[in-house]
N, C-alpha and C. Protein backbone atom coordinates (compact mmCIF):
# COMPACT_ATOMS: atom_id res chain seq x y z
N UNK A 1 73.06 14.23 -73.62
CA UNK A 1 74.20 14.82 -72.94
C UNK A 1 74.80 13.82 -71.97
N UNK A 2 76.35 14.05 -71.68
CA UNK A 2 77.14 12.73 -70.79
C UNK A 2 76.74 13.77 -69.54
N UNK A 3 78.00 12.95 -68.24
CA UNK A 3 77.64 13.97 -67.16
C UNK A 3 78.93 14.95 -67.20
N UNK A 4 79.78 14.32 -68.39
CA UNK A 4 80.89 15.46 -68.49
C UNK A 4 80.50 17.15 -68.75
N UNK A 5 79.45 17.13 -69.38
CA UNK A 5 78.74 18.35 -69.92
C UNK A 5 78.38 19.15 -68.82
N UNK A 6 78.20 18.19 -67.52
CA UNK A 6 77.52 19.27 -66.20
C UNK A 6 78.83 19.86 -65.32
N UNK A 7 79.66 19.08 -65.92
CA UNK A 7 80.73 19.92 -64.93
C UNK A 7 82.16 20.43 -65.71
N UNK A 8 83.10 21.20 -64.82
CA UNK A 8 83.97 21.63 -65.54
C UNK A 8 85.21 21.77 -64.23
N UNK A 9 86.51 21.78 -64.36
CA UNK A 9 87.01 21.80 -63.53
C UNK A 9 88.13 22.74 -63.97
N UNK A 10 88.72 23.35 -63.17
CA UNK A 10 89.76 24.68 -63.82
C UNK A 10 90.81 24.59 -62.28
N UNK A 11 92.22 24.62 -63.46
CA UNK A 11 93.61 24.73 -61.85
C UNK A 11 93.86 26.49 -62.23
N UNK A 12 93.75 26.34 -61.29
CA UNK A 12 93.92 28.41 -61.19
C UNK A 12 95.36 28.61 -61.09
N UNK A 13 96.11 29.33 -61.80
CA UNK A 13 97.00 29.93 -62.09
C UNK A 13 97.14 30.70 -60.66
N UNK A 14 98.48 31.89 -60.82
CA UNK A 14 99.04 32.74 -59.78
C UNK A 14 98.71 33.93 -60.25
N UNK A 15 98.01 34.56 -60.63
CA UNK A 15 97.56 35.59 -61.15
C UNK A 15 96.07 35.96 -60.80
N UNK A 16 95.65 36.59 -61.13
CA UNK A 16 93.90 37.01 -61.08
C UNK A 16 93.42 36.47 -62.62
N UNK A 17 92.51 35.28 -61.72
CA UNK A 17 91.66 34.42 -62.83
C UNK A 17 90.69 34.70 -63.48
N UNK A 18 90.24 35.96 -64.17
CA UNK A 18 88.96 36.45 -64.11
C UNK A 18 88.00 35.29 -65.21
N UNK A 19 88.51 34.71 -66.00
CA UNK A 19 87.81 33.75 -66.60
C UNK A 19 87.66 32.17 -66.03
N UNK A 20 88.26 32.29 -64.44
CA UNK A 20 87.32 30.97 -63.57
C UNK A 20 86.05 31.14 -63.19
N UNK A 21 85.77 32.48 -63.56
CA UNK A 21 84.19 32.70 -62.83
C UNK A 21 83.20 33.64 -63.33
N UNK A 22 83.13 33.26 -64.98
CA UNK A 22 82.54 34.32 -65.71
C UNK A 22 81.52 34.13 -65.70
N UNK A 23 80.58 33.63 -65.01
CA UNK A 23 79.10 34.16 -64.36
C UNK A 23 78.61 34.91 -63.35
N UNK A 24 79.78 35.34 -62.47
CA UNK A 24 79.74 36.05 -61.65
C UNK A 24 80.74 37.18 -61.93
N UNK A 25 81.78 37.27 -62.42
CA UNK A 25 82.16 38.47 -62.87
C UNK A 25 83.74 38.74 -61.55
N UNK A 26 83.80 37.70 -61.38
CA UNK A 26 84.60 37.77 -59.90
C UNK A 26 86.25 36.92 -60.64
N UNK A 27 86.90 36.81 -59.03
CA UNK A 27 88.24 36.41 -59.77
C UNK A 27 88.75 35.66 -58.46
N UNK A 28 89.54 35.02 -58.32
CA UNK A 28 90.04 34.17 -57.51
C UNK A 28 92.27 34.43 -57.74
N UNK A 29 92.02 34.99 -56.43
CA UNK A 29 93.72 35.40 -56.58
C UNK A 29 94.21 34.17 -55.88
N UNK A 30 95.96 33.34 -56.92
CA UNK A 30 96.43 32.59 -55.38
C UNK A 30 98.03 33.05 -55.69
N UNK A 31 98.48 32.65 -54.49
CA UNK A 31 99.76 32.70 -54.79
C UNK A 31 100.69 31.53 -54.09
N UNK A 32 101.69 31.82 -53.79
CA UNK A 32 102.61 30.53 -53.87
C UNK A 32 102.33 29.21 -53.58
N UNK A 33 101.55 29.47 -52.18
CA UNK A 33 101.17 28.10 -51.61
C UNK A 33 99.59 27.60 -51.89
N UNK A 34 99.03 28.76 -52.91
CA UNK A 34 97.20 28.17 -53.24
C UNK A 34 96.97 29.04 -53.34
N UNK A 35 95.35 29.29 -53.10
CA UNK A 35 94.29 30.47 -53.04
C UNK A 35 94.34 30.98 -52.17
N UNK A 36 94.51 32.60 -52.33
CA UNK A 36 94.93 33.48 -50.80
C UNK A 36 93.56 34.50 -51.11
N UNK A 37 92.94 34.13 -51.76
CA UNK A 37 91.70 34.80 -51.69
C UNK A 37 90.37 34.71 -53.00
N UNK A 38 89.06 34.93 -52.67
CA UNK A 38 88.34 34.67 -53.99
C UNK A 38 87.81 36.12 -53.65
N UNK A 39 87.21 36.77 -54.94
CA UNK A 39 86.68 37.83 -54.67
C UNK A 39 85.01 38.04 -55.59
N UNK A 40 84.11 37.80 -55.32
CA UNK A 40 82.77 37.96 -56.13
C UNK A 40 82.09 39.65 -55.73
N UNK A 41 81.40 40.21 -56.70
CA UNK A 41 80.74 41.71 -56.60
C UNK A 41 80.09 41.11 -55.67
N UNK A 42 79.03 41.55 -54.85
CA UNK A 42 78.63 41.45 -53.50
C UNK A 42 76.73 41.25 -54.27
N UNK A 43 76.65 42.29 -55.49
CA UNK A 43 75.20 41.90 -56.14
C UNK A 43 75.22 40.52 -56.54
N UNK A 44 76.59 40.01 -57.38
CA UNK A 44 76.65 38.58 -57.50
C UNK A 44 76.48 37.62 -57.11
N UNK A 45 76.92 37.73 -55.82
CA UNK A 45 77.01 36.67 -54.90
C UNK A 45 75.85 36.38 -54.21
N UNK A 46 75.15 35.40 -54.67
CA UNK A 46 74.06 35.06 -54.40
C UNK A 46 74.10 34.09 -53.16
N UNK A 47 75.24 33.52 -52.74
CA UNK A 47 75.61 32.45 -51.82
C UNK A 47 77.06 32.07 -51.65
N UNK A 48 77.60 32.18 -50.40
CA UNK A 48 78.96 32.04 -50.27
C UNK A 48 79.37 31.33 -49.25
N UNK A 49 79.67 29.96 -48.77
CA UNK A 49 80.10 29.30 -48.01
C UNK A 49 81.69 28.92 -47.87
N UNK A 50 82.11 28.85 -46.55
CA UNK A 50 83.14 28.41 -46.35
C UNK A 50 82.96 27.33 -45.70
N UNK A 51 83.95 26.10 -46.03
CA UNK A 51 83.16 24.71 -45.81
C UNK A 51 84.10 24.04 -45.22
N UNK A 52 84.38 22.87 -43.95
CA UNK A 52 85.69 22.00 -43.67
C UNK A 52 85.22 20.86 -43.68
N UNK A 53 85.69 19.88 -44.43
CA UNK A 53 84.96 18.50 -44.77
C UNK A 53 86.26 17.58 -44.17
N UNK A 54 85.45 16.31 -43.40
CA UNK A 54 86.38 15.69 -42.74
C UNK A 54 86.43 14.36 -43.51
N UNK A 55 87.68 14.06 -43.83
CA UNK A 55 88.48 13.07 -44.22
C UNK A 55 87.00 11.93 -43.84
N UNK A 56 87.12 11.03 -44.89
CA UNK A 56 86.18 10.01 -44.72
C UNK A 56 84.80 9.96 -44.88
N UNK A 57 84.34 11.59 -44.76
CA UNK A 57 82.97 11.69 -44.70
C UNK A 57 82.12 12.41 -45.16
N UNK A 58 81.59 11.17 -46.13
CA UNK A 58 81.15 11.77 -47.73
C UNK A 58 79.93 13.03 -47.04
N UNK A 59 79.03 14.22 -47.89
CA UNK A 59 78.71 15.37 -47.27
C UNK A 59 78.79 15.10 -48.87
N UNK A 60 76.63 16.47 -49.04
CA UNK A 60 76.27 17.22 -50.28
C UNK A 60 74.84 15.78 -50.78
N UNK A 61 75.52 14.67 -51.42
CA UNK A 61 74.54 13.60 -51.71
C UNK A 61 72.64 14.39 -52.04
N UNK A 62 73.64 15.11 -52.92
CA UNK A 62 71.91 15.92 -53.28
C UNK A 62 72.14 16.58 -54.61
N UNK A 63 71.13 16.93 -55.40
CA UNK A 63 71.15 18.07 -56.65
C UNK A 63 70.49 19.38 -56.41
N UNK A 64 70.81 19.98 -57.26
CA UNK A 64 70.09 21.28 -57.51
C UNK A 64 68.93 21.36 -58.59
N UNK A 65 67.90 22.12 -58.72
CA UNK A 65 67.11 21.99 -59.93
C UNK A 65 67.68 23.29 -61.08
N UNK A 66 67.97 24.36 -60.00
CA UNK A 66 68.12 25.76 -60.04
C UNK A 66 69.66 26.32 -59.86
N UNK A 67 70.20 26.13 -58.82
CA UNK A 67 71.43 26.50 -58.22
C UNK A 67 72.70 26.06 -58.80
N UNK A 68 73.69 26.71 -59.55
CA UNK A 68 74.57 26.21 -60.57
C UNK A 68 75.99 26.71 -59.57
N UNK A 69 76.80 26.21 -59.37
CA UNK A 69 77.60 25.73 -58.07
C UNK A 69 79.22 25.54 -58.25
N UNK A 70 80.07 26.84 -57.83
CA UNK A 70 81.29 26.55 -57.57
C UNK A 70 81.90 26.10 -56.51
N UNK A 71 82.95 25.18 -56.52
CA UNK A 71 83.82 25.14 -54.86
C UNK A 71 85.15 25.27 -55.36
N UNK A 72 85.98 26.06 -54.84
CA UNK A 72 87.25 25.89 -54.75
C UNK A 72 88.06 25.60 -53.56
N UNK A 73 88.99 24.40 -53.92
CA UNK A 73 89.71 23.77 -53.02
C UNK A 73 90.73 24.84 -52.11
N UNK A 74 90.84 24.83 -51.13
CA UNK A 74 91.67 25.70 -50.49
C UNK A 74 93.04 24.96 -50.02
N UNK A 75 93.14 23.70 -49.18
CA UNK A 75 93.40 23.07 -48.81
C UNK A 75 93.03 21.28 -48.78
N UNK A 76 94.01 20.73 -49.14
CA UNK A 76 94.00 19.04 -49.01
C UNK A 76 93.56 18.55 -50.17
N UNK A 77 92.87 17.27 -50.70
CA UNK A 77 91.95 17.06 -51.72
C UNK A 77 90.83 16.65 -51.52
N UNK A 78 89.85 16.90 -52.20
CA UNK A 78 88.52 16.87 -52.07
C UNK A 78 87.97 15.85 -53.51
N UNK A 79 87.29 15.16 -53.37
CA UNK A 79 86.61 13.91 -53.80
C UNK A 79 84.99 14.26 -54.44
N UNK A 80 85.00 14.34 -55.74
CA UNK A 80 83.28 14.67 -56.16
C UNK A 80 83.11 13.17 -56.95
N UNK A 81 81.59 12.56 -56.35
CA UNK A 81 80.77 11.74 -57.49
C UNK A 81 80.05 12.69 -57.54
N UNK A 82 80.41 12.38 -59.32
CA UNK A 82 78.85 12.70 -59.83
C UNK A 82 78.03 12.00 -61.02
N UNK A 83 76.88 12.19 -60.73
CA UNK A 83 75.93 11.30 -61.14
C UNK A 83 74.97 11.81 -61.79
N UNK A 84 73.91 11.51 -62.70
CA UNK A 84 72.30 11.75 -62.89
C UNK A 84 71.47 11.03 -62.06
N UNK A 85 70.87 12.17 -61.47
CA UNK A 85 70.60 11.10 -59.93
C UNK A 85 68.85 10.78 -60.15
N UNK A 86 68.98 9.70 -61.77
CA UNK A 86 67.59 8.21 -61.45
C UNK A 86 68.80 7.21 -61.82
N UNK A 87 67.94 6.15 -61.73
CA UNK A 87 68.53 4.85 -61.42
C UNK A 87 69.04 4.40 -63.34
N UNK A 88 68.43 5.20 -64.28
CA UNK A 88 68.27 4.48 -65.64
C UNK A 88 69.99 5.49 -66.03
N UNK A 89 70.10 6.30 -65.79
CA UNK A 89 71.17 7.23 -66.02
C UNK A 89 72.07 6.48 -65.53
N UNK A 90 72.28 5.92 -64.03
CA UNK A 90 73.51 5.87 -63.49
C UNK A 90 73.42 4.02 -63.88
N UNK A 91 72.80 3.69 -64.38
CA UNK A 91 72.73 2.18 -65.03
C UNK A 91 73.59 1.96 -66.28
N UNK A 92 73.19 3.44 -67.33
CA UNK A 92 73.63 3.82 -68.40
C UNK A 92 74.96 4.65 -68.89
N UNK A 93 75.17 5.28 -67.58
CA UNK A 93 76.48 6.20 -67.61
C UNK A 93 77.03 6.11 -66.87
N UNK A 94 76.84 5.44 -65.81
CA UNK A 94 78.00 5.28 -64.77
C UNK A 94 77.68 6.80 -63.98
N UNK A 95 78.83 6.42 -63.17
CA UNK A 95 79.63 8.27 -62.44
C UNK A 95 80.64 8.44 -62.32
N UNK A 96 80.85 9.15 -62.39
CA UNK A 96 82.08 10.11 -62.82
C UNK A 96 82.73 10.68 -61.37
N UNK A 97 83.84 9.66 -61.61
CA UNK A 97 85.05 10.52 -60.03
C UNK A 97 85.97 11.37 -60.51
N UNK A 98 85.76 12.82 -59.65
CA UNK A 98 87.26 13.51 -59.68
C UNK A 98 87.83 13.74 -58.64
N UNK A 99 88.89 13.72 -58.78
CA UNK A 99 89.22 14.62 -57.38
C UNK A 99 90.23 15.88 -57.41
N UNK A 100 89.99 17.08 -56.73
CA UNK A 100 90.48 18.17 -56.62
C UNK A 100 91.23 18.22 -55.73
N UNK A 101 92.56 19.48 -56.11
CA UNK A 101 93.84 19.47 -55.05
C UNK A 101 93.16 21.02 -55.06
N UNK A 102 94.12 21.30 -54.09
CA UNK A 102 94.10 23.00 -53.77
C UNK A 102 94.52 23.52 -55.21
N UNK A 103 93.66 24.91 -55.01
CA UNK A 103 93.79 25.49 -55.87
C UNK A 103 92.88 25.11 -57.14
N UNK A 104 92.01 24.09 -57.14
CA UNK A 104 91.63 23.58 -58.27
C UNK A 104 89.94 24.21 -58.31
N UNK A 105 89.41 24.17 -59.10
CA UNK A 105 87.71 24.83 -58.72
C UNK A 105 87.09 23.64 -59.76
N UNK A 106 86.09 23.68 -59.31
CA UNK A 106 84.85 22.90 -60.20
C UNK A 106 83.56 23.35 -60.30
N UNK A 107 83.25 23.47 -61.10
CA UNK A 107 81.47 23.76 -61.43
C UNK A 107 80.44 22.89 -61.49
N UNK A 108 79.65 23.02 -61.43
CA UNK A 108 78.30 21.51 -61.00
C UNK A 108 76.90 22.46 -61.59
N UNK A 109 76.86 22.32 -62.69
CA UNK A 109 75.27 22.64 -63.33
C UNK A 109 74.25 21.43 -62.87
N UNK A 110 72.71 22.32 -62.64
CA UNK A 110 71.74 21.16 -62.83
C UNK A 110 71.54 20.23 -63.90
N UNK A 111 71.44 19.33 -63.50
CA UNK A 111 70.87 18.50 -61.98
C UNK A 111 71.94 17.51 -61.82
N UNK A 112 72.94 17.86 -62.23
CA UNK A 112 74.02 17.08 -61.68
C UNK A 112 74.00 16.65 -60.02
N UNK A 113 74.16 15.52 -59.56
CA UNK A 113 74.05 14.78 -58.46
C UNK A 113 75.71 14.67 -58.20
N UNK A 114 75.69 15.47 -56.30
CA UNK A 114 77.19 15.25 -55.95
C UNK A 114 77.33 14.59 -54.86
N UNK A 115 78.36 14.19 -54.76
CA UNK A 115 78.54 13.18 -53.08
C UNK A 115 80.37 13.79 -53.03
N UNK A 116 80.34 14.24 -51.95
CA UNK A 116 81.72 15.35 -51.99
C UNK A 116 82.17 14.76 -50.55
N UNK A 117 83.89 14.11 -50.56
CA UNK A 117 84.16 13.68 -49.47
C UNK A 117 85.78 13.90 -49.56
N UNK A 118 86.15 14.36 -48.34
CA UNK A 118 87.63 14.76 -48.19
C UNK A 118 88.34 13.44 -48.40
N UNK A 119 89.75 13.54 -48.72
CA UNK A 119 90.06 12.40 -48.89
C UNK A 119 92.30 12.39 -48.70
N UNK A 120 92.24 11.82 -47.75
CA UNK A 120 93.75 11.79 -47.59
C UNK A 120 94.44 13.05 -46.40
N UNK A 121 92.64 13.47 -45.14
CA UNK A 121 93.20 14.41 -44.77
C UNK A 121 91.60 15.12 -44.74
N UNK A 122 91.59 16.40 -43.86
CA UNK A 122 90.50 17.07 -43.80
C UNK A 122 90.85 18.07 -44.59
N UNK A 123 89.75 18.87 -45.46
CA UNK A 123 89.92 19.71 -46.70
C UNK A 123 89.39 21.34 -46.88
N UNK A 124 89.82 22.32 -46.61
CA UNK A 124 88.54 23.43 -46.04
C UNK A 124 88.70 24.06 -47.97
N UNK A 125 87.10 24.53 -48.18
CA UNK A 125 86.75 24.86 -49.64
C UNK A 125 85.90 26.24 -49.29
N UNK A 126 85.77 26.91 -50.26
CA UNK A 126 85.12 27.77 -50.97
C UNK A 126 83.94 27.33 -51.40
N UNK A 127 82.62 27.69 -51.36
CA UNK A 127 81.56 27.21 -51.87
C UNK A 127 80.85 28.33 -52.27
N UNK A 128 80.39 28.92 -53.93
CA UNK A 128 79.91 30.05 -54.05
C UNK A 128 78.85 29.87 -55.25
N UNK A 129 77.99 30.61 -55.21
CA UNK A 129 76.68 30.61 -56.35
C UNK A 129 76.22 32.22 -56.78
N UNK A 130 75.85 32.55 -57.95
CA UNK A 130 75.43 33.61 -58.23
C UNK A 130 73.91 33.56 -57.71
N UNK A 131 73.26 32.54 -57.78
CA UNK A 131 71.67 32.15 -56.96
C UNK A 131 72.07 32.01 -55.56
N UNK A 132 70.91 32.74 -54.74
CA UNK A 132 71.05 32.38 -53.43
C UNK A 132 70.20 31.01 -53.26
N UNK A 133 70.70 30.31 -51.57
CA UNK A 133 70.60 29.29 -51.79
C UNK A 133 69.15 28.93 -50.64
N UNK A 134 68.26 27.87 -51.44
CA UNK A 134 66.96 28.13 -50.94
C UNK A 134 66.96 26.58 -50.73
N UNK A 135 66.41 26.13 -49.37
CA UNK A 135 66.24 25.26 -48.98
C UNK A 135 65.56 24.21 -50.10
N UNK A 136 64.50 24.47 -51.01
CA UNK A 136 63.77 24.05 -51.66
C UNK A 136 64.53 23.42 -53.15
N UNK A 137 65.73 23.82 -53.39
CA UNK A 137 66.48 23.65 -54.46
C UNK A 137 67.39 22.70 -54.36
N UNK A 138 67.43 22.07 -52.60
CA UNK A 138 68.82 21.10 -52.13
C UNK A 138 67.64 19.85 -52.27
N UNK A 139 67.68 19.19 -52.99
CA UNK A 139 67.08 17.91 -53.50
C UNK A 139 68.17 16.68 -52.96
N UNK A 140 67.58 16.36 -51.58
CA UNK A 140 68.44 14.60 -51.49
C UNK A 140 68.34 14.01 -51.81
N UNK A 141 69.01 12.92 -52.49
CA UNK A 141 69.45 12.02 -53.46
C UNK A 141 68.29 10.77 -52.83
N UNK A 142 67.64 10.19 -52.74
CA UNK A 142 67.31 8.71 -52.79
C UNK A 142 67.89 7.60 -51.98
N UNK A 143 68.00 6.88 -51.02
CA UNK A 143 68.63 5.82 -50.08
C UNK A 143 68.70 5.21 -51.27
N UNK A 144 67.82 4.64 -52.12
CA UNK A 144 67.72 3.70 -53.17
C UNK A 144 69.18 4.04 -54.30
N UNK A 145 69.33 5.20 -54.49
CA UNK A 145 69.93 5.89 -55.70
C UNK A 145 71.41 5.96 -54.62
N UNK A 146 71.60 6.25 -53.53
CA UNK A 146 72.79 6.09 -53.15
C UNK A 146 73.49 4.99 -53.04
N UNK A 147 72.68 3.90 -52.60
CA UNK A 147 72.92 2.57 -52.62
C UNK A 147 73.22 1.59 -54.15
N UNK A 148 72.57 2.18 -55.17
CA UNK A 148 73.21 2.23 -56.51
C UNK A 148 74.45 2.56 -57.12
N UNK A 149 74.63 3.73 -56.49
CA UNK A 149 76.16 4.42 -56.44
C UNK A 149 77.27 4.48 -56.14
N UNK A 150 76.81 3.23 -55.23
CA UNK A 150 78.11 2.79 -54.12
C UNK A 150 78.39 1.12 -54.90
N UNK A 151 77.60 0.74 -55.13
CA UNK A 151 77.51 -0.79 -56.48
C UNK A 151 78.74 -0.04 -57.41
N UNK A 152 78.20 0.74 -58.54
CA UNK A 152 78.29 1.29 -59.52
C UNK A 152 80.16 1.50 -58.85
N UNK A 153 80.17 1.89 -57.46
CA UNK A 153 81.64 2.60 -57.53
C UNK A 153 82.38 1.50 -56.94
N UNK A 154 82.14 0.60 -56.60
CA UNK A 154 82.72 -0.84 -55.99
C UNK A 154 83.50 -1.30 -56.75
C-alpha cells in the first residue's frame, strides 16, 4: 500500500454532506463563507476537538495505532505531512504534502504519521474521531524519523 491509501481529502459542498463522514453517521453543514457547523450523534463521537494552530508551528508529529481521524478546516490553510513513520518507508516513499483551505476535511487512517502546521496565517479546525482518544494511542514520531522528514522535505 502507498500513503495515498491512508488518507482521503473531501471539499464540502453548501449543503448537508452526509457522505463526508460515513463512519460516524454525521454531516457537516457550510454555507457561504465555509463550515457553519459539523454535527456527529453524540454515541458516535468518540472525540471532538476544536483546535487553533499558529502559523509556523508544526503540532501532531505522531500516529495512531487505533484512532482513525478527521479535521476539518474552518478557517485559513492548514499544512499535513504525511508519512510511514520508520525510516525504510519514508526512504522508499517519500511524504506526501497537502494542504487544506477552509472547508476542506481530511481523513488519516492508521498508522499514518502527521506533522500538521498552519500556514499563511493562524488556522482554527475541527478535530473528530468515532474512537475516543486515549493517551496510549498518540505514538510520537522519533527525533531520528523527524529529522529524516525534514531531509526528505528540503
Amino acid at each position: 500500500m502507498s500513503i495515498s491509501d491512508y488518507y482521503q481529502v473531501k471539499t464540502l459542498g453548501n449543503v448537508k454532506d452526509y457522505a463526508s463522514m460515513p463512519t460516524t453517521g454525521g454531516y457537516v453543514a457550510t454555507g457561504v463563507h465555509g463550515p457553519i457547523t459539523a454535527v456527529l450523534p453524540p454515541e458516535k463521537a468518540g472525540y471532538v476537538a476544536l483546535h487553533e494552530f499558529f502559523a509556523g508551528e508544526p503540532r501532531g508529529k505522531h500516529y495512531h495505532k487505533v484512532k482513525s481521524e478527521y479535521m476539518l478546516v474552518l478557517s485559513g490553510n492548514l499544512q499535513y505531512q504525511l508519512f510511514m513513520p520508520n525510516k525504510k518507508s519514508i526512504e522508499q516513499e517519500g511524504i506526501e504534502t497537502v494542504v487544506l483551505k477552509s472547508g476542506q476535511l481530511i481523513h488519516v487512517s492508521p498508522p499514518l504519521a502527521h506533522i500538521v502546521t498552519a500556514i499563511d496565517g493562524d488556522v482554527q479546525a475541527i478535530e473528530f474521531a468515532q474512537e475516543p482518544y486515549t493517551p496510549d494511542d498518540d505514538i510520537k514520531v522519533s527525533q531520528e524519523i523527524l529529522d529524516l522528514v525534514d531531509q526528505v522535505s528540503a
